[in-house]
PDB file of N, CA and C in Angstrom:
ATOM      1  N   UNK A   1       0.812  -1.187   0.000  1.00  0.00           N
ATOM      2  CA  UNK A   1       0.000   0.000   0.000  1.00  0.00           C
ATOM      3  C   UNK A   1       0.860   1.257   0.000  1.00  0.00           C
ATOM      4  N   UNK A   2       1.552   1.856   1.456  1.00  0.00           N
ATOM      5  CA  UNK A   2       2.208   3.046   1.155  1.00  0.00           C
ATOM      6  C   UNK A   2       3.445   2.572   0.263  1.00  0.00           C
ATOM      7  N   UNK A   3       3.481   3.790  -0.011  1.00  0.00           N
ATOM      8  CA  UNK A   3       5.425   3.443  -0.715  1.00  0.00           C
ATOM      9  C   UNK A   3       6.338   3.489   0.156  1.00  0.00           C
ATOM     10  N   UNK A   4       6.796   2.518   0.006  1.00  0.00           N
ATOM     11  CA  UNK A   4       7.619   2.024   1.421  1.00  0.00           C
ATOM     12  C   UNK A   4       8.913   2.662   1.214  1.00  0.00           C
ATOM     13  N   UNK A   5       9.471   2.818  -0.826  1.00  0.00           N
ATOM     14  CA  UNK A   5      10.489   3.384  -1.357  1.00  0.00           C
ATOM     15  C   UNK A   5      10.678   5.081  -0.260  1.00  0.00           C
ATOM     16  N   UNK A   6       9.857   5.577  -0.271  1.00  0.00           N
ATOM     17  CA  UNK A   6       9.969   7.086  -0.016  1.00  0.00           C
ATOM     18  C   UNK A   6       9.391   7.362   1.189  1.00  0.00           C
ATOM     19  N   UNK A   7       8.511   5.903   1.978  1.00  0.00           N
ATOM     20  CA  UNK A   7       8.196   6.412   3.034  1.00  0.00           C
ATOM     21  C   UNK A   7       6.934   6.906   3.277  1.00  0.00           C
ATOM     22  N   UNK A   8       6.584   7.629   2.357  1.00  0.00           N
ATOM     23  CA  UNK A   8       5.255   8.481   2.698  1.00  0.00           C
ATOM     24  C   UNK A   8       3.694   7.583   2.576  1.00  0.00           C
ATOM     25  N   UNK A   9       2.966   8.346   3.070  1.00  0.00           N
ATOM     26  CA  UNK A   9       1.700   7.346   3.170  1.00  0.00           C
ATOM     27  C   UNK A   9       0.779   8.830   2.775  1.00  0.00           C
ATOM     28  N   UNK A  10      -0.165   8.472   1.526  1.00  0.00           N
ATOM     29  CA  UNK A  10      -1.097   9.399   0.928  1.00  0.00           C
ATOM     30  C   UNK A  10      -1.913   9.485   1.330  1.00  0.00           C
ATOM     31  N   UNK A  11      -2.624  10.149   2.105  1.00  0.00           N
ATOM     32  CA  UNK A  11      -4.272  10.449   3.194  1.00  0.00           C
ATOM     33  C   UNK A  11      -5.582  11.006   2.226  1.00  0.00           C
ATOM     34  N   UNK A  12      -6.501  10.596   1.918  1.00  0.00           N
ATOM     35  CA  UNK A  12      -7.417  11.255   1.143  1.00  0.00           C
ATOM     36  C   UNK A  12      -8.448  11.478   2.397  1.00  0.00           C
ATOM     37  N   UNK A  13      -9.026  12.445   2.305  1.00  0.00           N
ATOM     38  CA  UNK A  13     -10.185  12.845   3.395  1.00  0.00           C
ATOM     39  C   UNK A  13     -11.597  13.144   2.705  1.00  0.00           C
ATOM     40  N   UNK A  14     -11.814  12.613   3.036  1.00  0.00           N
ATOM     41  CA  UNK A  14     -13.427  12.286   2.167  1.00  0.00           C
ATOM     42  C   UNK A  14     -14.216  13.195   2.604  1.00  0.00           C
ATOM     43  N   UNK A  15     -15.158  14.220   1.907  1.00  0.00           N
ATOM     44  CA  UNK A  15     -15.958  14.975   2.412  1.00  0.00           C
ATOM     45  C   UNK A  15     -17.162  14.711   1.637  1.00  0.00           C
ATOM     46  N   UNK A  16     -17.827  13.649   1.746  1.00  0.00           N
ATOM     47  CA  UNK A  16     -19.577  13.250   0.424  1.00  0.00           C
ATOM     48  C   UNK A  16     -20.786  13.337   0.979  1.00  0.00           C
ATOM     49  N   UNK A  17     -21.412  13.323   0.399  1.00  0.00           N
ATOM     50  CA  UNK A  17     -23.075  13.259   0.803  1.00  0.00           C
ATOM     51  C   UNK A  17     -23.627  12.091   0.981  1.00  0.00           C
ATOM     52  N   UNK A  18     -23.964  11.960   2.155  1.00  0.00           N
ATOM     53  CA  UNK A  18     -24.652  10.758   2.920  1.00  0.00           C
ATOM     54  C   UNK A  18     -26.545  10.690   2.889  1.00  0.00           C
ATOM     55  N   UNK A  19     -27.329   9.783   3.028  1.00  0.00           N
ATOM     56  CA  UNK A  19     -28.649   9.743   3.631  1.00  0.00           C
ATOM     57  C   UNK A  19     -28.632   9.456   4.603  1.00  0.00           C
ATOM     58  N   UNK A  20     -29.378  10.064   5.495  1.00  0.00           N
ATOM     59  CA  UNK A  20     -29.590   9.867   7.251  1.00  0.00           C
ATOM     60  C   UNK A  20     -30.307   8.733   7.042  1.00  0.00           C
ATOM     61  N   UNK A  21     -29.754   7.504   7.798  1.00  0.00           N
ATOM     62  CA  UNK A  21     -30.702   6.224   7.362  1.00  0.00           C
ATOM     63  C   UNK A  21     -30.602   5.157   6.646  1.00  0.00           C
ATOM     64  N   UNK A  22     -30.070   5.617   5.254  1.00  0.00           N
ATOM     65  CA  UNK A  22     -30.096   4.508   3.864  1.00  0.00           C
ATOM     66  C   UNK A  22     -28.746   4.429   3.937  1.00  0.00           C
ATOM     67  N   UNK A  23     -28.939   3.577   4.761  1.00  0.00           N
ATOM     68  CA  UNK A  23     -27.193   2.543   4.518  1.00  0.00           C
ATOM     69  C   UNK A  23     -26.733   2.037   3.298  1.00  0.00           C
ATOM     70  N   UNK A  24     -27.500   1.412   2.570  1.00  0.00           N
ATOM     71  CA  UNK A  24     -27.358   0.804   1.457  1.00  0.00           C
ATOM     72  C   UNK A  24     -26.705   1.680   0.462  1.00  0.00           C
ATOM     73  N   UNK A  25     -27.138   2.874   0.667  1.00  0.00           N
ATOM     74  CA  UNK A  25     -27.017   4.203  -0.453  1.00  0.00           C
ATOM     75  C   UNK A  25     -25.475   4.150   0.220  1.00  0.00           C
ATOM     76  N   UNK A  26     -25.499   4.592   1.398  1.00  0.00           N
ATOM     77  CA  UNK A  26     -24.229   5.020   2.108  1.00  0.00           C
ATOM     78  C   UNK A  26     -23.178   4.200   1.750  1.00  0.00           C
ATOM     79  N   UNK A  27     -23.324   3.170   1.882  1.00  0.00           N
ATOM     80  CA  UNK A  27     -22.317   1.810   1.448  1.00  0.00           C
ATOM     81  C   UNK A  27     -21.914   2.294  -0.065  1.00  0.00           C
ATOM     82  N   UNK A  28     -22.880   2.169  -0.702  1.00  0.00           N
ATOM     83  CA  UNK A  28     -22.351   2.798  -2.371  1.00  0.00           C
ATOM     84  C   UNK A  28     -21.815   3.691  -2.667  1.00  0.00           C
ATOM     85  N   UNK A  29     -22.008   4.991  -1.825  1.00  0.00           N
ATOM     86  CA  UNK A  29     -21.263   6.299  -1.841  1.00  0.00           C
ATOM     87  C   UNK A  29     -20.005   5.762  -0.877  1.00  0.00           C
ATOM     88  N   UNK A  30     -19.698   5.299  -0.152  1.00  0.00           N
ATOM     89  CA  UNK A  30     -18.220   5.102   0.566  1.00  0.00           C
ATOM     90  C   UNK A  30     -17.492   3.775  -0.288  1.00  0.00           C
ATOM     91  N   UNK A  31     -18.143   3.010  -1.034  1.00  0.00           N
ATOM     92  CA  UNK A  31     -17.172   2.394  -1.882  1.00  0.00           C
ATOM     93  C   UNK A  31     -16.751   2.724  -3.089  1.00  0.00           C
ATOM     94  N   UNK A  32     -17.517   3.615  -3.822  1.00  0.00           N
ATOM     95  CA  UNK A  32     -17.351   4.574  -4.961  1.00  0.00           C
ATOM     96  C   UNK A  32     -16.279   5.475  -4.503  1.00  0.00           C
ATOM     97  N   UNK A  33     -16.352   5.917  -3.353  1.00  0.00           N
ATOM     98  CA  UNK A  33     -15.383   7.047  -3.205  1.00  0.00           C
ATOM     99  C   UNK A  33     -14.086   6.549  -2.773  1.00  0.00           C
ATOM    100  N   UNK A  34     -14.158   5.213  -2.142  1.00  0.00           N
ATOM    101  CA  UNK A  34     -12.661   4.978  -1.154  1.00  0.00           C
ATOM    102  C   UNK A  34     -11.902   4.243  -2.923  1.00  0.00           C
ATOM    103  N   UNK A  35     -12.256   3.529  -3.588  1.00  0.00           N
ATOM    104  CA  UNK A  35     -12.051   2.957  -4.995  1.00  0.00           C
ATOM    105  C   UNK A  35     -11.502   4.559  -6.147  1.00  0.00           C
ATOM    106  N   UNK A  36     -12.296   5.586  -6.073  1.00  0.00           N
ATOM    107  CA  UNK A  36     -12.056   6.355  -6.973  1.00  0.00           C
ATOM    108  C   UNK A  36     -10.822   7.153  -6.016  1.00  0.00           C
ATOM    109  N   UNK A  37     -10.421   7.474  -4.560  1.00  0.00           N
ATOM    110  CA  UNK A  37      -9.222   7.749  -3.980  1.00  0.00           C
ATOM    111  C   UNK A  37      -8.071   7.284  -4.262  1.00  0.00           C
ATOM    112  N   UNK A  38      -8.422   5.458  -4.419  1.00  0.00           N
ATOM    113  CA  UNK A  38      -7.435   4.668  -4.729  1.00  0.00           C
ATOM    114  C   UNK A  38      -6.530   4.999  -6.125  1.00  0.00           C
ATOM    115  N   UNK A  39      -7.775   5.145  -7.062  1.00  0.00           N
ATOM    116  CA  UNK A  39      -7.584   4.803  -8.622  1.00  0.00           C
ATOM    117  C   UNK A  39      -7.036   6.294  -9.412  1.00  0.00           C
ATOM    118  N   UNK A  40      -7.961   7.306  -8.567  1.00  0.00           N
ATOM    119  CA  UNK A  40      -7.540   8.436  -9.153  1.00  0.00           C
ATOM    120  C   UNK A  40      -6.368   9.605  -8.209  1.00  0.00           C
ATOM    121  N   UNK A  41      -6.712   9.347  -6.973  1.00  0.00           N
ATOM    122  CA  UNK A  41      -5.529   9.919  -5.997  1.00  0.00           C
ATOM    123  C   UNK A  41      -4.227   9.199  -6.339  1.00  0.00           C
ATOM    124  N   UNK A  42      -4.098   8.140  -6.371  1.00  0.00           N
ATOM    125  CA  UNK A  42      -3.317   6.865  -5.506  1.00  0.00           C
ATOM    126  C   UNK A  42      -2.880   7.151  -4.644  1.00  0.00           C
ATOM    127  N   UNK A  43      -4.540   7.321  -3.388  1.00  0.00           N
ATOM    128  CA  UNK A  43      -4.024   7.436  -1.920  1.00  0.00           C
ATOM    129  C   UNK A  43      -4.020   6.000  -1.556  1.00  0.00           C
ATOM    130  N   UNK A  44      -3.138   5.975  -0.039  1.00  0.00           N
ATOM    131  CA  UNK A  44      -3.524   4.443   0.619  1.00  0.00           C
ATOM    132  C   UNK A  44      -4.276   4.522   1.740  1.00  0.00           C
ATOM    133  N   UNK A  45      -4.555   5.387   2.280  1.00  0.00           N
ATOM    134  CA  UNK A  45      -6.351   5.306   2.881  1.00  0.00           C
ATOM    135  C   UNK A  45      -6.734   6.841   2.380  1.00  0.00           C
ATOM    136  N   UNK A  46      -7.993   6.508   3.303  1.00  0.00           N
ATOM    137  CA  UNK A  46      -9.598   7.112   2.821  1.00  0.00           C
ATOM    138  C   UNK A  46      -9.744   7.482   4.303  1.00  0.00           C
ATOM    139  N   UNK A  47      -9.840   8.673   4.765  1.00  0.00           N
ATOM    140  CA  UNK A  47     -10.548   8.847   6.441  1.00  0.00           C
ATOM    141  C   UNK A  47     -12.136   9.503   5.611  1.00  0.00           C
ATOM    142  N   UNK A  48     -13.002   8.948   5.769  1.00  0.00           N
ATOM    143  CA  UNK A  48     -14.538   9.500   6.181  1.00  0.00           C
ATOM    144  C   UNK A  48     -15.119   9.846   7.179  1.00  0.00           C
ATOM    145  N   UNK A  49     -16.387  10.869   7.193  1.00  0.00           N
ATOM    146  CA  UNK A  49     -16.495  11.351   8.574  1.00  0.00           C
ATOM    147  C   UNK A  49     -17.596  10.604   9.526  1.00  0.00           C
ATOM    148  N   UNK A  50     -17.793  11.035  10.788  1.00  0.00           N
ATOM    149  CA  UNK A  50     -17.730  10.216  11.797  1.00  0.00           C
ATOM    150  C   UNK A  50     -19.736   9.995  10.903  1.00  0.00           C
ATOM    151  N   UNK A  51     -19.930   8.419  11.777  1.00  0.00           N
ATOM    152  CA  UNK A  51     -21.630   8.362  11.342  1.00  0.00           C
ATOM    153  C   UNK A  51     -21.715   8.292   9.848  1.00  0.00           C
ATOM    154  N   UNK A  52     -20.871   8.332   8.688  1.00  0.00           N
ATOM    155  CA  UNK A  52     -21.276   8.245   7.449  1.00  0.00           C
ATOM    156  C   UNK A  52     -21.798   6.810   7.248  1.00  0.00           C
ATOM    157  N   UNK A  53     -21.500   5.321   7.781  1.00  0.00           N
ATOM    158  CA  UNK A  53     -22.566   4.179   7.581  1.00  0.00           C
ATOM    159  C   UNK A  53     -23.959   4.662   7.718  1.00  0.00           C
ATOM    160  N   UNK A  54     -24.009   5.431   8.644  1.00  0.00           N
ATOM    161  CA  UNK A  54     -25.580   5.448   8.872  1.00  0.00           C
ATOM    162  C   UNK A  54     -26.191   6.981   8.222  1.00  0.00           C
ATOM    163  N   UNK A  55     -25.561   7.812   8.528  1.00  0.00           N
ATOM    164  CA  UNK A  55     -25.800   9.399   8.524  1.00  0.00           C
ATOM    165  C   UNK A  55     -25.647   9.676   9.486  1.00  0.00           C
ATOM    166  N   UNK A  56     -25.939  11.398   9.219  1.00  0.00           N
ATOM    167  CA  UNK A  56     -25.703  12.224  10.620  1.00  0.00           C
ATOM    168  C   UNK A  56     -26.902  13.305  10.619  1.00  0.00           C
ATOM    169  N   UNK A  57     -27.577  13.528  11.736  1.00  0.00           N
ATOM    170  CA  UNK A  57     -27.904  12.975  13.248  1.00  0.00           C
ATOM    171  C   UNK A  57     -28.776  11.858  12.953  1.00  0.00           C
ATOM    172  N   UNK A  58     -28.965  10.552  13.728  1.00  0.00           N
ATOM    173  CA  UNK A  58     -29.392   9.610  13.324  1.00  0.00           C
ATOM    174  C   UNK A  58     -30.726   9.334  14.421  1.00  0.00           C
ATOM    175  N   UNK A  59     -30.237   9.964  15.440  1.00  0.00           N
ATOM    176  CA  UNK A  59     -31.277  10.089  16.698  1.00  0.00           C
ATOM    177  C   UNK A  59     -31.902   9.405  17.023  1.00  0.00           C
ATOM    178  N   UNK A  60     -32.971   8.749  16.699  1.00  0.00           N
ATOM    179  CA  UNK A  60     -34.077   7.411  17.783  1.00  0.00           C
ATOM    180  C   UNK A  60     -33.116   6.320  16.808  1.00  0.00           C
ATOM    181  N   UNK A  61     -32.823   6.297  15.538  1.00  0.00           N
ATOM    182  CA  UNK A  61     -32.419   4.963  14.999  1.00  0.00           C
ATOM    183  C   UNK A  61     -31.632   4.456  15.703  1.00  0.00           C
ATOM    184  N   UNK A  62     -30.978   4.957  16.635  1.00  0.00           N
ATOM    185  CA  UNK A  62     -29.603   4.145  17.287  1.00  0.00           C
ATOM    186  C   UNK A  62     -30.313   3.519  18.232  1.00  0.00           C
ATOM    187  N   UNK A  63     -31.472   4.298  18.568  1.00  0.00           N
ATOM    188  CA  UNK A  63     -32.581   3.092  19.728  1.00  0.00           C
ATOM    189  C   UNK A  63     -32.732   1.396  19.157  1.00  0.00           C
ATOM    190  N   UNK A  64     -32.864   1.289  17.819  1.00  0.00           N
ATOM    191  CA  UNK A  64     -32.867   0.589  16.955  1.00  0.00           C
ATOM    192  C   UNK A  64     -32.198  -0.836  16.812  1.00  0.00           C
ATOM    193  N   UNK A  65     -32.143  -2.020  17.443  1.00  0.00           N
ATOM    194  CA  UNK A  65     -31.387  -2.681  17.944  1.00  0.00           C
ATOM    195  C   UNK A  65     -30.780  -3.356  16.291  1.00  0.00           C
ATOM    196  N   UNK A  66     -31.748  -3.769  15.085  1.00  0.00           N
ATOM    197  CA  UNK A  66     -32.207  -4.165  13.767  1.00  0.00           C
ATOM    198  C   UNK A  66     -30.713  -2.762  12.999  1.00  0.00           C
ATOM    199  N   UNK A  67     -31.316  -1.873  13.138  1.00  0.00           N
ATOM    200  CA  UNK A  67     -30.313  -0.813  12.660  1.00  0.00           C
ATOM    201  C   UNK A  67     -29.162  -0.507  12.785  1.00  0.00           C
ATOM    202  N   UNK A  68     -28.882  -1.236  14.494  1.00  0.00           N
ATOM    203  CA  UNK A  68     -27.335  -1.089  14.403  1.00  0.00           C
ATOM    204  C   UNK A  68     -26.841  -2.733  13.816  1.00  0.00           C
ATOM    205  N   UNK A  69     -27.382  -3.898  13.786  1.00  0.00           N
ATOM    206  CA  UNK A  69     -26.979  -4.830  13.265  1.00  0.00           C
ATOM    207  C   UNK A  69     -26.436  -4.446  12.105  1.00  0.00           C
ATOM    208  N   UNK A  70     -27.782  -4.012  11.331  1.00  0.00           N
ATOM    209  CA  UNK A  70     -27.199  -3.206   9.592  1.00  0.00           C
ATOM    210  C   UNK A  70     -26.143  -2.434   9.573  1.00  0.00           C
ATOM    211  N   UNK A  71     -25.827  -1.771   9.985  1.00  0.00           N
ATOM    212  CA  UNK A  71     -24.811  -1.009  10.157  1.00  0.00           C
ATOM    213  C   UNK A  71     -23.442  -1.579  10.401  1.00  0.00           C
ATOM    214  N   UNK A  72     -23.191  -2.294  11.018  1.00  0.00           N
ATOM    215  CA  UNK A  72     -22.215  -3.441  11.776  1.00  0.00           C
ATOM    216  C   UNK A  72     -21.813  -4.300  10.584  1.00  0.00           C
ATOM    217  N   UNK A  73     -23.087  -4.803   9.760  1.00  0.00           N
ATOM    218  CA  UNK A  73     -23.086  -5.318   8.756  1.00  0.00           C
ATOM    219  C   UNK A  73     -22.442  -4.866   7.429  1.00  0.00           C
ATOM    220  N   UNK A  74     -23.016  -3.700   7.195  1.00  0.00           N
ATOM    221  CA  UNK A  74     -22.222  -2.604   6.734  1.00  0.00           C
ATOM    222  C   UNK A  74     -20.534  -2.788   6.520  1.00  0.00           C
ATOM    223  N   UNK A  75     -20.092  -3.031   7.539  1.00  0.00           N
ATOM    224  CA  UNK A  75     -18.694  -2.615   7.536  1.00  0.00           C
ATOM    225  C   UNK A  75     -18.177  -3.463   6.682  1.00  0.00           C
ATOM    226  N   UNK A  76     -18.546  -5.251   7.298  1.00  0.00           N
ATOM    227  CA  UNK A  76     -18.216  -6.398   6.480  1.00  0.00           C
ATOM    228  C   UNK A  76     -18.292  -5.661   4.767  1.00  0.00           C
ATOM    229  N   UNK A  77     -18.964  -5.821   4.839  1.00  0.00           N
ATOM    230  CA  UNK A  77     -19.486  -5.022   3.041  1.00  0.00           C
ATOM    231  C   UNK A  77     -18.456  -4.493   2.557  1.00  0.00           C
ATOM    232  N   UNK A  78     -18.589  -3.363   2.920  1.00  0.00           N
ATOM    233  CA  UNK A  78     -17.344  -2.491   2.450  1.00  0.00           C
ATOM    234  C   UNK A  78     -16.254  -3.038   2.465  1.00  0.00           C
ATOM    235  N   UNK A  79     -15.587  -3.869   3.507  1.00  0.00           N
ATOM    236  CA  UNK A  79     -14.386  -4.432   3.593  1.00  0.00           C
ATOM    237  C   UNK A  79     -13.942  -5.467   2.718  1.00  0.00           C
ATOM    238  N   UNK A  80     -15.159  -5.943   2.016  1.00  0.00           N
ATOM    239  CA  UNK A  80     -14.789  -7.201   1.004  1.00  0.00           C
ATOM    240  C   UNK A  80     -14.957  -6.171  -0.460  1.00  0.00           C
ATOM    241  N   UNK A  81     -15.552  -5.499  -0.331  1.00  0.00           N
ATOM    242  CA  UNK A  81     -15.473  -4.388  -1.516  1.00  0.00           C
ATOM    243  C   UNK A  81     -14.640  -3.414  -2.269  1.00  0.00           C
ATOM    244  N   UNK A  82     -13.736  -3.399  -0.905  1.00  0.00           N
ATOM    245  CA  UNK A  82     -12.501  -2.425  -1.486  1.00  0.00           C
ATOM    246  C   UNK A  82     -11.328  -2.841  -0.740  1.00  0.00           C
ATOM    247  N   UNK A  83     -10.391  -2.889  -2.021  1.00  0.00           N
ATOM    248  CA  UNK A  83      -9.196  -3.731  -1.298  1.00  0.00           C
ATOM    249  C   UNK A  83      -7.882  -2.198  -1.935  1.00  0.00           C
ATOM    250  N   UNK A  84      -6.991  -2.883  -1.355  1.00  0.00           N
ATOM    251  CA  UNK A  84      -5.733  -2.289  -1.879  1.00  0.00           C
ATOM    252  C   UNK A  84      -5.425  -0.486  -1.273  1.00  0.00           C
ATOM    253  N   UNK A  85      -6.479  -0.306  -0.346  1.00  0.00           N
ATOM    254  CA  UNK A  85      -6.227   1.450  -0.021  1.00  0.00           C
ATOM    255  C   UNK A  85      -7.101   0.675   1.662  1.00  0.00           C
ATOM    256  N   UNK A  86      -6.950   1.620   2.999  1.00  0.00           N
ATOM    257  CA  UNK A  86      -7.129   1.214   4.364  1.00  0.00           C
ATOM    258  C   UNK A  86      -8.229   2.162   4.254  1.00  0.00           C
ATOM    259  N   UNK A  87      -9.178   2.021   5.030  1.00  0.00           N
ATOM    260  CA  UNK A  87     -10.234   2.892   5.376  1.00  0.00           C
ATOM    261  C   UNK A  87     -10.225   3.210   6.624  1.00  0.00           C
ATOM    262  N   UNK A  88     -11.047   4.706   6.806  1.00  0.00           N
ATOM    263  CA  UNK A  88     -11.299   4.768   8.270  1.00  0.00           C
ATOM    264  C   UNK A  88     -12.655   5.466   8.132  1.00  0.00           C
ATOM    265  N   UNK A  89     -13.863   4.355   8.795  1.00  0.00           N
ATOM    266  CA  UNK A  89     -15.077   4.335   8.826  1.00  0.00           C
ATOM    267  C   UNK A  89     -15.655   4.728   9.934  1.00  0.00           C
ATOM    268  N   UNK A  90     -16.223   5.569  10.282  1.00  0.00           N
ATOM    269  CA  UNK A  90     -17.072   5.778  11.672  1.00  0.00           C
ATOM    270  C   UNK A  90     -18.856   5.318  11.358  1.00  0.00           C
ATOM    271  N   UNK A  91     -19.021   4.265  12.234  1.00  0.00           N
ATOM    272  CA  UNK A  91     -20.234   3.811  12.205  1.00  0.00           C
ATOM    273  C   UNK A  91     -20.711   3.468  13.659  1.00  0.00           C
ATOM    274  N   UNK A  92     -22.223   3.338  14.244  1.00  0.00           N
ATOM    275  CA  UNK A  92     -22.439   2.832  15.607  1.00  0.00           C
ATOM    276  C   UNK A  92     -22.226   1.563  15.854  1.00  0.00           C
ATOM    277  N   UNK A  93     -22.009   1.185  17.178  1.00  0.00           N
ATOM    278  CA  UNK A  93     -21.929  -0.317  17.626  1.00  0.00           C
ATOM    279  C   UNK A  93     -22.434  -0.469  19.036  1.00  0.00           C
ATOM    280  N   UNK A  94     -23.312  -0.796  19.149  1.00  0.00           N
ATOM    281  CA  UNK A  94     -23.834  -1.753  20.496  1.00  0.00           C
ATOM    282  C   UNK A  94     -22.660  -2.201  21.677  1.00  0.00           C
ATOM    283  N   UNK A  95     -22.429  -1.699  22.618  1.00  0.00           N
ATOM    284  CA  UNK A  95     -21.866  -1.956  23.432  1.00  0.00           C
ATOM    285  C   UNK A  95     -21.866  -2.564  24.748  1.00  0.00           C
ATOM    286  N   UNK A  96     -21.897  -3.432  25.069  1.00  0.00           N
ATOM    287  CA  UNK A  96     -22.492  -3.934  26.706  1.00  0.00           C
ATOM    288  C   UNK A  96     -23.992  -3.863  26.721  1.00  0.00           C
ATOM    289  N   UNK A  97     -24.974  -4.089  25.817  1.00  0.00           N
ATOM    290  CA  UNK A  97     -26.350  -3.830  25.727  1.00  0.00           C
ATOM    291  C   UNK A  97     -26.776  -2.090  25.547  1.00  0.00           C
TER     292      UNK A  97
END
């Protein structure tokens, strides 16, 4: 991934448009974008901002026990989806109940 020749490691910072909610959408917009960083930056990660699996403010959905599964689920996704550049994903997770 980085160039190990020179050392440096290329950071792309993602700034896209999310749906509060539609993960599915979200998933497509964060693998479109971490793939087109890769291909057209040649960065070796992608930082996105915090809550983009789900959106932002997400508010009663996190009550949502079904929603954070999806979400969780989510990640798997993406991770078999884009290879060759590191991501950094902020999504919710269930903690101790």
């Amino acid at each position: 991934m980085a160039n190990m020749e020179s050392g440096n490691l290329k950071i792309a910072l993602a700034q896209i448009n999310f749906l509060v909610g539609n993960i599915a959408a979200n998933i497509d917009n964060i693998t479109k974008s971490a793939i087109a960083a890769r291909d057209k930056l040649g960065a070796d990660m992608v930082v996105f901002p915090e809550l983009i699996v789900t959106g932002y403010p997400v508010e009663d959905l996190l009550f949502r026990k079904d929603f954070i599964e999806e979400a969780n689920n989510a990640i798997h996704q993406i991770a078999v989806s884009v290879n060759g550049i590191a991501l950094v994903v902020g999504f919710p997770e269930l903690a101790g109940g």
